[in-house]
PDB file of N, CA and C in Angstrom:
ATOM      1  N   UNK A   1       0.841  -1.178   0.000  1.00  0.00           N
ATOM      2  CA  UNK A   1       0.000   0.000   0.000  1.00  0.00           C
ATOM      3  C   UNK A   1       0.887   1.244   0.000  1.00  0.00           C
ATOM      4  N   UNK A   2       0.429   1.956  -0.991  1.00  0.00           N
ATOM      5  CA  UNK A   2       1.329   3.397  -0.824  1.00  0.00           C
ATOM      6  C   UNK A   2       0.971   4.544   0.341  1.00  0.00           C
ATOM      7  N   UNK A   3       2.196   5.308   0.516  1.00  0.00           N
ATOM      8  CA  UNK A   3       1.509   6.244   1.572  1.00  0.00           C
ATOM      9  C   UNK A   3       1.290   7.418   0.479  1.00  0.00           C
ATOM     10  N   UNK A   4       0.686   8.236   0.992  1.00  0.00           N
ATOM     11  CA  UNK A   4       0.529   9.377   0.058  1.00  0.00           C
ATOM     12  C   UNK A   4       0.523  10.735   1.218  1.00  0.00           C
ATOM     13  N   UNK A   5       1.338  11.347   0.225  1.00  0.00           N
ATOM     14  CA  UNK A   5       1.803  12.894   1.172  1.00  0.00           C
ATOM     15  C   UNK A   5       0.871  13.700   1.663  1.00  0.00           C
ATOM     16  N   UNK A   6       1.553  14.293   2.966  1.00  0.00           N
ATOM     17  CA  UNK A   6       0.444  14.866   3.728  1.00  0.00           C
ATOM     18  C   UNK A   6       0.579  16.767   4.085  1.00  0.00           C
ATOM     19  N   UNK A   7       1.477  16.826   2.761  1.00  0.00           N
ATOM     20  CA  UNK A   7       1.455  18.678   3.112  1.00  0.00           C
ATOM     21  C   UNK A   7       0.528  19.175   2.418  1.00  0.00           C
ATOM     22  N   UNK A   8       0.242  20.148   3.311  1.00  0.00           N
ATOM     23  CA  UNK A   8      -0.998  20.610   3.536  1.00  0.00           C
ATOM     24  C   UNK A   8      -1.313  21.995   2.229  1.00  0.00           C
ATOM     25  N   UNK A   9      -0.512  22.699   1.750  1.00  0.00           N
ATOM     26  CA  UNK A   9      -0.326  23.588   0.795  1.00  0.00           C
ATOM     27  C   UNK A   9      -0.245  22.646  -0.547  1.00  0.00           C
ATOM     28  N   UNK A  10      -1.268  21.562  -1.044  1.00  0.00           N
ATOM     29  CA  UNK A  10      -1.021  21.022  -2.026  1.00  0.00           C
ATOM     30  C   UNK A  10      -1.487  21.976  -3.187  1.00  0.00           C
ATOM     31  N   UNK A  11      -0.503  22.277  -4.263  1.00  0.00           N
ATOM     32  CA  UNK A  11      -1.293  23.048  -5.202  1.00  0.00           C
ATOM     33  C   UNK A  11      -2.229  22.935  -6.199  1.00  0.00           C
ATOM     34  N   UNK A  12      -3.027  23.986  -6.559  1.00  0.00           N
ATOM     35  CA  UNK A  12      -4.453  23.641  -6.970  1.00  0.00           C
ATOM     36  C   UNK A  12      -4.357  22.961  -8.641  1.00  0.00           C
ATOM     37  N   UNK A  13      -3.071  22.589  -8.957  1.00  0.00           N
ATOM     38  CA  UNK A  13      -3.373  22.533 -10.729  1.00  0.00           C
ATOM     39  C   UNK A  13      -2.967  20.406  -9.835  1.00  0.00           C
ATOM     40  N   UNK A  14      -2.941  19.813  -8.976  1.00  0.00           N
ATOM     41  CA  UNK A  14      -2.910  18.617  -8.764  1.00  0.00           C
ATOM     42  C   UNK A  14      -3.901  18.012  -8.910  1.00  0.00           C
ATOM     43  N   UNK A  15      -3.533  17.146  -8.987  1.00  0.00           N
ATOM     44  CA  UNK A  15      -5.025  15.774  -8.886  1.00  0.00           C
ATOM     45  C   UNK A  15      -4.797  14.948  -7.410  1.00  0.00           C
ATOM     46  N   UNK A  16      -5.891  15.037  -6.929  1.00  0.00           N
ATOM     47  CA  UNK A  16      -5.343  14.554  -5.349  1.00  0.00           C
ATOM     48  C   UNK A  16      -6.551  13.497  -5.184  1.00  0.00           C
ATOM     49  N   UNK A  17      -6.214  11.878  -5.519  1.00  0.00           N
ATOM     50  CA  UNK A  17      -4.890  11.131  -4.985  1.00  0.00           C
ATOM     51  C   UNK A  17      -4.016  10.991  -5.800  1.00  0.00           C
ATOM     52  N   UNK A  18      -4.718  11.045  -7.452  1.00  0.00           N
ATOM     53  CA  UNK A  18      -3.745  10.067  -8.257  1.00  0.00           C
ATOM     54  C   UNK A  18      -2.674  10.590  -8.599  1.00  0.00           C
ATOM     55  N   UNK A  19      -2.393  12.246  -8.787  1.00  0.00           N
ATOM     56  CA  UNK A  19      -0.842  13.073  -8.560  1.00  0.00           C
ATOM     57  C   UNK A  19       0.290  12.569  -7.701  1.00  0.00           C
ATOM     58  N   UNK A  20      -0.524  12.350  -6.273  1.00  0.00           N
ATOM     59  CA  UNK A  20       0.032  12.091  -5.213  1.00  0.00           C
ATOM     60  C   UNK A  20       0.850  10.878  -5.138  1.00  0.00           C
ATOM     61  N   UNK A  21       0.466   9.589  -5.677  1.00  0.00           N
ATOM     62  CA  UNK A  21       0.908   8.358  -5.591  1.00  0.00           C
ATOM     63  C   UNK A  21       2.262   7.768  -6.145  1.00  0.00           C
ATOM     64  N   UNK A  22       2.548   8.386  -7.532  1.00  0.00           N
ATOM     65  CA  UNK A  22       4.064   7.624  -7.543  1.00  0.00           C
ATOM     66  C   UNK A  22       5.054   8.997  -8.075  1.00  0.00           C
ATOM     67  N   UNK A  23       5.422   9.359  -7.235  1.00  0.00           N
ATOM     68  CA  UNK A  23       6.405  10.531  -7.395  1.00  0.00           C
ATOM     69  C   UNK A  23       7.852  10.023  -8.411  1.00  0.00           C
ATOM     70  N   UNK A  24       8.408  11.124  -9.332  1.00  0.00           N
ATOM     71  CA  UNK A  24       9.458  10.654  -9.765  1.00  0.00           C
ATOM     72  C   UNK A  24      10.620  11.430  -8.845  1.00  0.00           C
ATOM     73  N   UNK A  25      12.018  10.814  -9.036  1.00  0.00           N
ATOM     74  CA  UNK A  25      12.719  10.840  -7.937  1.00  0.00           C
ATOM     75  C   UNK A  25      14.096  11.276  -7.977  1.00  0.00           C
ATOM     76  N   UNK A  26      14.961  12.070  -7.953  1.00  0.00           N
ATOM     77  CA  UNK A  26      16.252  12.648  -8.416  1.00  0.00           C
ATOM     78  C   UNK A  26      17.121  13.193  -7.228  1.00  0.00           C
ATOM     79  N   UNK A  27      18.514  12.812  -7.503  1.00  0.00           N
ATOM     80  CA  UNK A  27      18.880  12.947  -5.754  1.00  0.00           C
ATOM     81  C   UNK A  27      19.960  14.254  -6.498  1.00  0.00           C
ATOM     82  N   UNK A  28      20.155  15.598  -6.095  1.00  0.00           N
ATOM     83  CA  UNK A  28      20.712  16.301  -6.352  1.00  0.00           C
ATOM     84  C   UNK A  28      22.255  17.120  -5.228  1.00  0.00           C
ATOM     85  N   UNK A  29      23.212  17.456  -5.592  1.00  0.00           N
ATOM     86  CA  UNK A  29      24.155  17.885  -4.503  1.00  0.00           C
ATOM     87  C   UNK A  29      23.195  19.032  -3.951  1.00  0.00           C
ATOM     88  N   UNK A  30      23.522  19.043  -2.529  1.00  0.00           N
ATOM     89  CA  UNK A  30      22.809  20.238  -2.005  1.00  0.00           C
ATOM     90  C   UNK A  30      23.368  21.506  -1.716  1.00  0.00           C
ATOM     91  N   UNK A  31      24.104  21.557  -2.253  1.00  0.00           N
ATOM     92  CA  UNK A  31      24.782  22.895  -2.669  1.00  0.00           C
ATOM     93  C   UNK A  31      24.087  23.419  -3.642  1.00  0.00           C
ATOM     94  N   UNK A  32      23.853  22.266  -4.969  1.00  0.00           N
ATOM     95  CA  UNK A  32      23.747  23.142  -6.298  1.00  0.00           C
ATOM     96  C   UNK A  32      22.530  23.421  -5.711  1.00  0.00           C
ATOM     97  N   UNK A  33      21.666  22.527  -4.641  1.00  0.00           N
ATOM     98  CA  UNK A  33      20.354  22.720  -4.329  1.00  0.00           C
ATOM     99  C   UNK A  33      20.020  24.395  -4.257  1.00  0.00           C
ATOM    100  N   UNK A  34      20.607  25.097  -3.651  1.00  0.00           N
ATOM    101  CA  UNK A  34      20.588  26.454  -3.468  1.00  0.00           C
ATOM    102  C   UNK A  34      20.862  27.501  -4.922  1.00  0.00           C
ATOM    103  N   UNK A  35      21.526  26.661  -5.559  1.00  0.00           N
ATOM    104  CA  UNK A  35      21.544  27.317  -6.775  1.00  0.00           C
ATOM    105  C   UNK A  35      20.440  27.600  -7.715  1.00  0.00           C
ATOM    106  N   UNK A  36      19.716  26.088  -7.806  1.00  0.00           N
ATOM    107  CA  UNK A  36      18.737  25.653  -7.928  1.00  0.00           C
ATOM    108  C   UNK A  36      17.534  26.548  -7.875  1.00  0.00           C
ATOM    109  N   UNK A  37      16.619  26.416  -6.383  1.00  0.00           N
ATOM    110  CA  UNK A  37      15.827  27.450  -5.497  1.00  0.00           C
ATOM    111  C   UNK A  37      16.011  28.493  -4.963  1.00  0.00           C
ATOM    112  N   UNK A  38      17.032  29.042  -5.040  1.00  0.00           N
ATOM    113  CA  UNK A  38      17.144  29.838  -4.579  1.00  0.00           C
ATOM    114  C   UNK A  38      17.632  30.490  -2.852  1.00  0.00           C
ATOM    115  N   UNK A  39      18.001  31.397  -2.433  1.00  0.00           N
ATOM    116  CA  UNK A  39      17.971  31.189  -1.335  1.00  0.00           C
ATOM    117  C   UNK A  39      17.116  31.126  -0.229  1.00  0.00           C
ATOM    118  N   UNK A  40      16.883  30.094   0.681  1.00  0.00           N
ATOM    119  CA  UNK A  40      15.784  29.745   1.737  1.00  0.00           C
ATOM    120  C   UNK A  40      15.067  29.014   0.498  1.00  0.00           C
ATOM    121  N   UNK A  41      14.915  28.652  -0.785  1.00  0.00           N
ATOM    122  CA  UNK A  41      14.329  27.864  -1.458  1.00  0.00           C
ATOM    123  C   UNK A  41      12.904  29.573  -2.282  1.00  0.00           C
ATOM    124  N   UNK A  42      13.398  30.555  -2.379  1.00  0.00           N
ATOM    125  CA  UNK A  42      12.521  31.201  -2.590  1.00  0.00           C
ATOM    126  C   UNK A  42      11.990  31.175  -4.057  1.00  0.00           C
ATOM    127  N   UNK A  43      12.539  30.438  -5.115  1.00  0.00           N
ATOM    128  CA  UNK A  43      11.685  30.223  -6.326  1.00  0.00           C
ATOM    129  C   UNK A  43      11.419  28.966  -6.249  1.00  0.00           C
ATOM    130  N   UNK A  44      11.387  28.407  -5.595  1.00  0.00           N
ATOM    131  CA  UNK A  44      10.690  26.892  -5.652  1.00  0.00           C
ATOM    132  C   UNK A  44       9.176  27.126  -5.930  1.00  0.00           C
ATOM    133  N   UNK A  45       8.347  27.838  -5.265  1.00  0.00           N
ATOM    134  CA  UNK A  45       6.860  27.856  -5.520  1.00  0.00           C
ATOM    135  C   UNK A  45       6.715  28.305  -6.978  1.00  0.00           C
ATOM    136  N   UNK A  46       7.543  29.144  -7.542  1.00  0.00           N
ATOM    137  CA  UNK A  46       7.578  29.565  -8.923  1.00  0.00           C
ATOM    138  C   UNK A  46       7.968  28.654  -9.901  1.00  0.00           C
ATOM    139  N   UNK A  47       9.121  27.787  -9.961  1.00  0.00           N
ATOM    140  CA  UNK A  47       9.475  26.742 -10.671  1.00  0.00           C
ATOM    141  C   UNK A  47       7.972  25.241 -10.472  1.00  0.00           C
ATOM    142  N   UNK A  48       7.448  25.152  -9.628  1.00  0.00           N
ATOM    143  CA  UNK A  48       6.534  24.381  -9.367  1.00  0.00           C
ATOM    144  C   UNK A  48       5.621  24.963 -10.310  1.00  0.00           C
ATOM    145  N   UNK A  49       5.069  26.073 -10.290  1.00  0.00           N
ATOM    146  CA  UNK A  49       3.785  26.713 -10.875  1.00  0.00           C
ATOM    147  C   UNK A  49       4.136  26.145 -12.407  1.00  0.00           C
ATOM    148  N   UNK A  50       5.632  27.124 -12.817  1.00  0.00           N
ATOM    149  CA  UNK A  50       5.924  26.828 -13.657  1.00  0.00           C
ATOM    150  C   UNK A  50       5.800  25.245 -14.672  1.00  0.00           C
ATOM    151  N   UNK A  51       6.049  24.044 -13.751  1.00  0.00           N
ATOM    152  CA  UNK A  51       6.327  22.903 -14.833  1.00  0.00           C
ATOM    153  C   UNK A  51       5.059  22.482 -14.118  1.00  0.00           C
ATOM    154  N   UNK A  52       4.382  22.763 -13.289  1.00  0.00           N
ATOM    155  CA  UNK A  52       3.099  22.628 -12.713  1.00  0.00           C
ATOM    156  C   UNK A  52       2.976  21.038 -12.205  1.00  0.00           C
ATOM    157  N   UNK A  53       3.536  21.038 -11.437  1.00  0.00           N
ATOM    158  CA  UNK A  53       4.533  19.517 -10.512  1.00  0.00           C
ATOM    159  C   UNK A  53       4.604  20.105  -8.963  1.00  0.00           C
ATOM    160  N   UNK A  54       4.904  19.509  -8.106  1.00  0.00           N
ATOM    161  CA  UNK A  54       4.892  19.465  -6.694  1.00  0.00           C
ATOM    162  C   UNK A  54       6.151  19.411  -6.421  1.00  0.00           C
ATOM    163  N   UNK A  55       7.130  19.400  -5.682  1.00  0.00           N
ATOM    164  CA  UNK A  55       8.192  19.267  -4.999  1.00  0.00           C
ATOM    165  C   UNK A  55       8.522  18.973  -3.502  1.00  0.00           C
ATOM    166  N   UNK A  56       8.867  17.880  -3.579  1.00  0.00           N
ATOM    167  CA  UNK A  56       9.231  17.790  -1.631  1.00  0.00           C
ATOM    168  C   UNK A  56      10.731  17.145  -2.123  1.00  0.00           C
ATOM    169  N   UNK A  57      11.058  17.967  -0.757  1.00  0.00           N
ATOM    170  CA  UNK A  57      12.872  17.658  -0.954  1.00  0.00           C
ATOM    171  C   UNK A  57      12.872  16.937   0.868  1.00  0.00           C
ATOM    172  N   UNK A  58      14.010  15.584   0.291  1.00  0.00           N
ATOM    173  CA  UNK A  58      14.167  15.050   1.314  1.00  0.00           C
ATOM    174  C   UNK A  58      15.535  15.331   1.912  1.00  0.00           C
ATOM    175  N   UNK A  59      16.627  15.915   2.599  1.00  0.00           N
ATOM    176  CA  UNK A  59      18.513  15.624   3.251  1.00  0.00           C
ATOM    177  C   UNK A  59      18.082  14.068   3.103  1.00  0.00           C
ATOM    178  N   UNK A  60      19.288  13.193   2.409  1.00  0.00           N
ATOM    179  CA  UNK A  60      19.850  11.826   2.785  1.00  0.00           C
ATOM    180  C   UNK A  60      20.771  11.915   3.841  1.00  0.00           C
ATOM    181  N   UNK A  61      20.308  10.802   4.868  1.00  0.00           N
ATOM    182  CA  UNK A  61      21.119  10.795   5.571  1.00  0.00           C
ATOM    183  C   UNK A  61      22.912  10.212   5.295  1.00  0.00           C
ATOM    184  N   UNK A  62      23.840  10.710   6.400  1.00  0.00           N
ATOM    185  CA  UNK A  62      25.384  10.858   6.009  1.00  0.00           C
ATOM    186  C   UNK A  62      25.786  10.919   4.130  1.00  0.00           C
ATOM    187  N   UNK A  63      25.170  11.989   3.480  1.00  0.00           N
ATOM    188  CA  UNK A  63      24.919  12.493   2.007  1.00  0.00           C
ATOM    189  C   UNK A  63      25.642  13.776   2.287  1.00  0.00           C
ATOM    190  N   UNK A  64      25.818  13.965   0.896  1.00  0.00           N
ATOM    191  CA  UNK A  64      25.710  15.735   0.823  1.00  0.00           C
ATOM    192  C   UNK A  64      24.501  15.669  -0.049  1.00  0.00           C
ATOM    193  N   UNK A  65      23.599  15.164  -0.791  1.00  0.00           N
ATOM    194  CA  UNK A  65      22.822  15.254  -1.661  1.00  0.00           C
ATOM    195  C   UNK A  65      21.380  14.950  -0.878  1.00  0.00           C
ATOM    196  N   UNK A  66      20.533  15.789  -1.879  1.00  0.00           N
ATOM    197  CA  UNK A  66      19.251  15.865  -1.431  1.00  0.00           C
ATOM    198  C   UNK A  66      18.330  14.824  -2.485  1.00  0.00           C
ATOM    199  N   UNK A  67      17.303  14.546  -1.698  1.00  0.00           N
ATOM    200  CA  UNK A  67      16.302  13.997  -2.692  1.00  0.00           C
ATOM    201  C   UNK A  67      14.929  14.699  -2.982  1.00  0.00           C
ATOM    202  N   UNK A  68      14.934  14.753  -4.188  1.00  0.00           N
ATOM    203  CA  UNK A  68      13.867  15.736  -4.703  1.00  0.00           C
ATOM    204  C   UNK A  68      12.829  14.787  -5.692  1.00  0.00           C
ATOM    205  N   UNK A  69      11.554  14.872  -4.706  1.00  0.00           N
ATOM    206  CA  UNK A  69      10.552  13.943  -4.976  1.00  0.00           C
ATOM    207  C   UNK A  69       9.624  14.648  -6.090  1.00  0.00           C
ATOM    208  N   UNK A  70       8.990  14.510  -7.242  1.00  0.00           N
ATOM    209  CA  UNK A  70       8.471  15.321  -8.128  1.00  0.00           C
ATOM    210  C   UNK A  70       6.834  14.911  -8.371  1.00  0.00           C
ATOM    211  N   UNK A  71       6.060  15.458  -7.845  1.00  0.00           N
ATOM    212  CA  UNK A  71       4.806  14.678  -8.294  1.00  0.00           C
ATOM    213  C   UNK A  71       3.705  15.911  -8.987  1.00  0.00           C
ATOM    214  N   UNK A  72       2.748  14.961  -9.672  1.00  0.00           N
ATOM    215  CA  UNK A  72       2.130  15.727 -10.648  1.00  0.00           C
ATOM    216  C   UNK A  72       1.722  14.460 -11.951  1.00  0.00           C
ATOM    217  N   UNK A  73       1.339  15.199 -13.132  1.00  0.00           N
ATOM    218  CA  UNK A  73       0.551  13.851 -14.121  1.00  0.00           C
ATOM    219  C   UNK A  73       1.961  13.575 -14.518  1.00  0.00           C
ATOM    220  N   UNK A  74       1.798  12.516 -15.142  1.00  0.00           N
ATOM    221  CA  UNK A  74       3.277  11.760 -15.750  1.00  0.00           C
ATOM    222  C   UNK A  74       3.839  12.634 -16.443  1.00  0.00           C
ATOM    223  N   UNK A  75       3.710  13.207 -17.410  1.00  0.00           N
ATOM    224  CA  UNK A  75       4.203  14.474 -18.539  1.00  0.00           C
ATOM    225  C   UNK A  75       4.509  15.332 -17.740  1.00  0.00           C
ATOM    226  N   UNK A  76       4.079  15.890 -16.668  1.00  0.00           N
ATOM    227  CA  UNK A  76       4.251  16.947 -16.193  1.00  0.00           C
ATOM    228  C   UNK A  76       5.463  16.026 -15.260  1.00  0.00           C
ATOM    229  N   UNK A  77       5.626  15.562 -14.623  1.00  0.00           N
ATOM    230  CA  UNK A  77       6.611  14.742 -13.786  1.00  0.00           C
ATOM    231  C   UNK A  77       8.009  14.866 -14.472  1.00  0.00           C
ATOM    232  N   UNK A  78       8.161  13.699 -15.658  1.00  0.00           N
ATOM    233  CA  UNK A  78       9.208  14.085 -16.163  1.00  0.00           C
ATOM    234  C   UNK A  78       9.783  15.140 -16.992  1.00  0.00           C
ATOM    235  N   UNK A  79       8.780  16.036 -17.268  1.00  0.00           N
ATOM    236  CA  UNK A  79       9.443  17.621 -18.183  1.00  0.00           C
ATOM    237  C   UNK A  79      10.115  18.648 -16.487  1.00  0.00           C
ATOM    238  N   UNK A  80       9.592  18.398 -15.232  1.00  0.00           N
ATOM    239  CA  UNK A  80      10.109  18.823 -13.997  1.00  0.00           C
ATOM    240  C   UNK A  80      10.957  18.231 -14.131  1.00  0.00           C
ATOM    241  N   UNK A  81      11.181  16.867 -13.797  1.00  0.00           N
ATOM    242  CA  UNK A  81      12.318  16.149 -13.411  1.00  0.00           C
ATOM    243  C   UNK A  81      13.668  16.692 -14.189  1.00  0.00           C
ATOM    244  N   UNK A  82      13.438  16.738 -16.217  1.00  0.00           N
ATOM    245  CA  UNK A  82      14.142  16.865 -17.458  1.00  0.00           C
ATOM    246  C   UNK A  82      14.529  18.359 -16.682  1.00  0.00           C
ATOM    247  N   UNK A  83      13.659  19.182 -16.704  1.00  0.00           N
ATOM    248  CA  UNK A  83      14.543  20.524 -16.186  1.00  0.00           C
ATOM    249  C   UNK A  83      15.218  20.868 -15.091  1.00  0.00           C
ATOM    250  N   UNK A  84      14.801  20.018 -13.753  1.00  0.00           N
ATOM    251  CA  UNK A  84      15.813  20.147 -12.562  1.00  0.00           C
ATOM    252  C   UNK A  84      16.936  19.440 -12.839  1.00  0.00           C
ATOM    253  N   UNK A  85      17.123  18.376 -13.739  1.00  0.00           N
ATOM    254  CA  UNK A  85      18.264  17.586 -13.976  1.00  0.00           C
ATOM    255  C   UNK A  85      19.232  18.421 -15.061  1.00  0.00           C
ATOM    256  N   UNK A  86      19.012  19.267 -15.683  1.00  0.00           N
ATOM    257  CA  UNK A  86      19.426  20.194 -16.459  1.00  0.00           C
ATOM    258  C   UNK A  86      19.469  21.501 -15.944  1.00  0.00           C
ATOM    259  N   UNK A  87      18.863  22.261 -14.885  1.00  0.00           N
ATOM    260  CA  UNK A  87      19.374  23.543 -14.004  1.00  0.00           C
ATOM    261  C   UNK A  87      20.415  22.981 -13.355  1.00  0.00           C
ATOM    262  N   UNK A  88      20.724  21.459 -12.561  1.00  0.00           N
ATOM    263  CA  UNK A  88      21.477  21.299 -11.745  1.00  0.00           C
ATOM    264  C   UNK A  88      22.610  20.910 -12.701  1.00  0.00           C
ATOM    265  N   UNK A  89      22.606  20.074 -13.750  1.00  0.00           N
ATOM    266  CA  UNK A  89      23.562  19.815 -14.716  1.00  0.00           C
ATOM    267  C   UNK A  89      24.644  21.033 -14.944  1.00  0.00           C
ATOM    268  N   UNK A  90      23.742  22.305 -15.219  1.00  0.00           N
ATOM    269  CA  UNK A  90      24.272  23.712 -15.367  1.00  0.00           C
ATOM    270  C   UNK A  90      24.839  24.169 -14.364  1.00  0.00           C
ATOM    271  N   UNK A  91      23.901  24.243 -13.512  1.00  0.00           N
ATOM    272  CA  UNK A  91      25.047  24.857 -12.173  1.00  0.00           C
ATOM    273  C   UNK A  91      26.046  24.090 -11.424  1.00  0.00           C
ATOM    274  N   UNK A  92      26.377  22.799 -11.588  1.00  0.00           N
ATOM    275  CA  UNK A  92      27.425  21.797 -11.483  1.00  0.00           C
ATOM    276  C   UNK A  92      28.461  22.125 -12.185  1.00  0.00           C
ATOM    277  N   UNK A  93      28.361  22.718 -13.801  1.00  0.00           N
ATOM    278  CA  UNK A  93      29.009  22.735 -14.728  1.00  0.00           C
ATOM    279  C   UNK A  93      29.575  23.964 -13.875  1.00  0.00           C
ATOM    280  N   UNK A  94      29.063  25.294 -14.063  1.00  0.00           N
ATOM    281  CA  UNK A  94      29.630  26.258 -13.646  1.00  0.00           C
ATOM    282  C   UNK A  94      30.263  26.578 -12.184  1.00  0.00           C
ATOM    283  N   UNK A  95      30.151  25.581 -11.306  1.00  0.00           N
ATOM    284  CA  UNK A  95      30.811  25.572  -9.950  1.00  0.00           C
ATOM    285  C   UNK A  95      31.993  25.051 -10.573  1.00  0.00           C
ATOM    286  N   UNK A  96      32.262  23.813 -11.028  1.00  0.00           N
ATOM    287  CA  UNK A  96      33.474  23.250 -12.021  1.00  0.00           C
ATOM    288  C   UNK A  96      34.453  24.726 -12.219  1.00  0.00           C
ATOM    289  N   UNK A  97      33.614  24.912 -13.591  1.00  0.00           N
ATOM    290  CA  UNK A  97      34.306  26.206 -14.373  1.00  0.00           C
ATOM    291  C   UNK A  97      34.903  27.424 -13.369  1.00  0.00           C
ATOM    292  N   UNK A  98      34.434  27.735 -12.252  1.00  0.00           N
ATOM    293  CA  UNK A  98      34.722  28.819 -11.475  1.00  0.00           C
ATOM    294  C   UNK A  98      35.862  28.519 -10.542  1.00  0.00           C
ATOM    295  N   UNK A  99      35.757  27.134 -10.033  1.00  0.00           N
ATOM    296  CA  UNK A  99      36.440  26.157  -9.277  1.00  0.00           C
ATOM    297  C   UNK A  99      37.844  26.713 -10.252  1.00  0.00           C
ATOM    298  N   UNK A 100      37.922  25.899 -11.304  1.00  0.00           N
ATOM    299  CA  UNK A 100      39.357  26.437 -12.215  1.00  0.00           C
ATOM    300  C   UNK A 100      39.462  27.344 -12.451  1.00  0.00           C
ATOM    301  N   UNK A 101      38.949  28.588 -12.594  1.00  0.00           N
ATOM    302  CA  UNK A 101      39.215  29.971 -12.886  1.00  0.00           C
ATOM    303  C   UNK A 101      40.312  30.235 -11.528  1.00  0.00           C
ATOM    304  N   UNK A 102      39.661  30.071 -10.170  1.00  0.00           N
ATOM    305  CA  UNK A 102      40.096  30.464  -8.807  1.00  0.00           C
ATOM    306  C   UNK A 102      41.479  29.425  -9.098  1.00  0.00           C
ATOM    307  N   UNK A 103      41.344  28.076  -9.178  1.00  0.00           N
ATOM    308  CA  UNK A 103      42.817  27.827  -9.224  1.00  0.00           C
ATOM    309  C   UNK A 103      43.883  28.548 -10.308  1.00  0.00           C
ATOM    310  N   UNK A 104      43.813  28.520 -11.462  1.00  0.00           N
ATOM    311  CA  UNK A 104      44.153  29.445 -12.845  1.00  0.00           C
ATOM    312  C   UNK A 104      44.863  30.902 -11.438  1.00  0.00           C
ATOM    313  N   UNK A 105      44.106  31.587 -11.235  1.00  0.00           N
ATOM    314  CA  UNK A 105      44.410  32.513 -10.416  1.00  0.00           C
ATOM    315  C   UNK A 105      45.443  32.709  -9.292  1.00  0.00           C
ATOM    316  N   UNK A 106      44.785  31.613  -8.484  1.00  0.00           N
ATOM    317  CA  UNK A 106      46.243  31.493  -7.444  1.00  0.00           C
ATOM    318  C   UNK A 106      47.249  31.032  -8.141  1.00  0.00           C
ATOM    319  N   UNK A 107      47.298  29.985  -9.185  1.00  0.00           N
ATOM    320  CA  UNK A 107      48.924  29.682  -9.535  1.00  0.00           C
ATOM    321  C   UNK A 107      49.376  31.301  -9.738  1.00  0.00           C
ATOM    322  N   UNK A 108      48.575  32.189 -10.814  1.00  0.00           N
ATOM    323  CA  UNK A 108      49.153  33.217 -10.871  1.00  0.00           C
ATOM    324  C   UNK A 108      50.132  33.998  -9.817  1.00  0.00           C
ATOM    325  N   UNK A 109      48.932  34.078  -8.979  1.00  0.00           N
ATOM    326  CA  UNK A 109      49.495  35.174  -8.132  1.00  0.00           C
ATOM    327  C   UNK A 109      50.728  34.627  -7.110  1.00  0.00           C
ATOM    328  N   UNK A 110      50.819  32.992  -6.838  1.00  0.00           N
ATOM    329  CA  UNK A 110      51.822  32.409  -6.555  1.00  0.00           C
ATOM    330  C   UNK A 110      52.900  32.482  -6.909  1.00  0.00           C
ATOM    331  N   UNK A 111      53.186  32.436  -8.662  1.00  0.00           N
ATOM    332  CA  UNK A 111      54.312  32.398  -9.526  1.00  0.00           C
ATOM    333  C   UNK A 111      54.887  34.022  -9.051  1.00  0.00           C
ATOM    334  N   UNK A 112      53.663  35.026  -9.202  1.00  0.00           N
ATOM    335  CA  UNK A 112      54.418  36.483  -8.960  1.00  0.00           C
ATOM    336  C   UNK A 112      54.524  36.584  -7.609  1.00  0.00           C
ATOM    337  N   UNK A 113      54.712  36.125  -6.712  1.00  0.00           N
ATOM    338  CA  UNK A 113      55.307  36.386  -5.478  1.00  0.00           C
ATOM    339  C   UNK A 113      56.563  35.911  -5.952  1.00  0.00           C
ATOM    340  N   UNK A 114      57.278  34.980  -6.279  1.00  0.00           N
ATOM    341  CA  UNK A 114      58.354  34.549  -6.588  1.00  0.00           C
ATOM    342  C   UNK A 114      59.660  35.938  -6.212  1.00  0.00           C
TER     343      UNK A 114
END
């Protein structure tokens, strides 16, 4: 038997039960998580409206990564899922890219202390 979620702000474009019942499921770093939503999670209600899907985020325990539960009609499930896996894809990429810029940099400024 499935359980089915019990927050209380369910939004009005759902179907409540059959939205509710098999969530799709994506475990993301929780760093990019913030990249993601924003800070305190403040476009999350907007990205929801947007792909018109639900969101509950779970911490894994001893993780750095979060799990981000997606529910809503099937189409709508995975075009959420397709775009959080692709905002986070992006902002992974660019923590990378910045990551080497900052090293690129200190060798610099290392070599000119010399």
């Amino acid at each position: 038997m499935k359980t089915l979620l019990t927050r209380k702000d369910i939004p009005p474009w759902l179907k409540v039960p059959e939205d509710l019942e098999d969530p799709e499921v994506l475990q993301v770093n929780t760093q990019v998580l913030n990249s993601l939503f924003g800070p305190e999670r403040s476009r999350m209600p907007h990205i929801e409206q947007v792909s018109q899907a639900m969101f509950e985020l779970k911490t894994l325990e001893s993780s750095e990564s979060t799990e981000i539960l997606v529910y809503g009609s099937d189409n709508n499930k995975l075009r959420a899922k397709w775009m959080l896996q692709s905002m986070a894809e992006r902002c992974r990429l660019r923590q990378e890219r910045d990551m080497r810029k900052l090293e690129e940099s200190m060798k610099v400024l290392e070599v000119g202390e010399e």
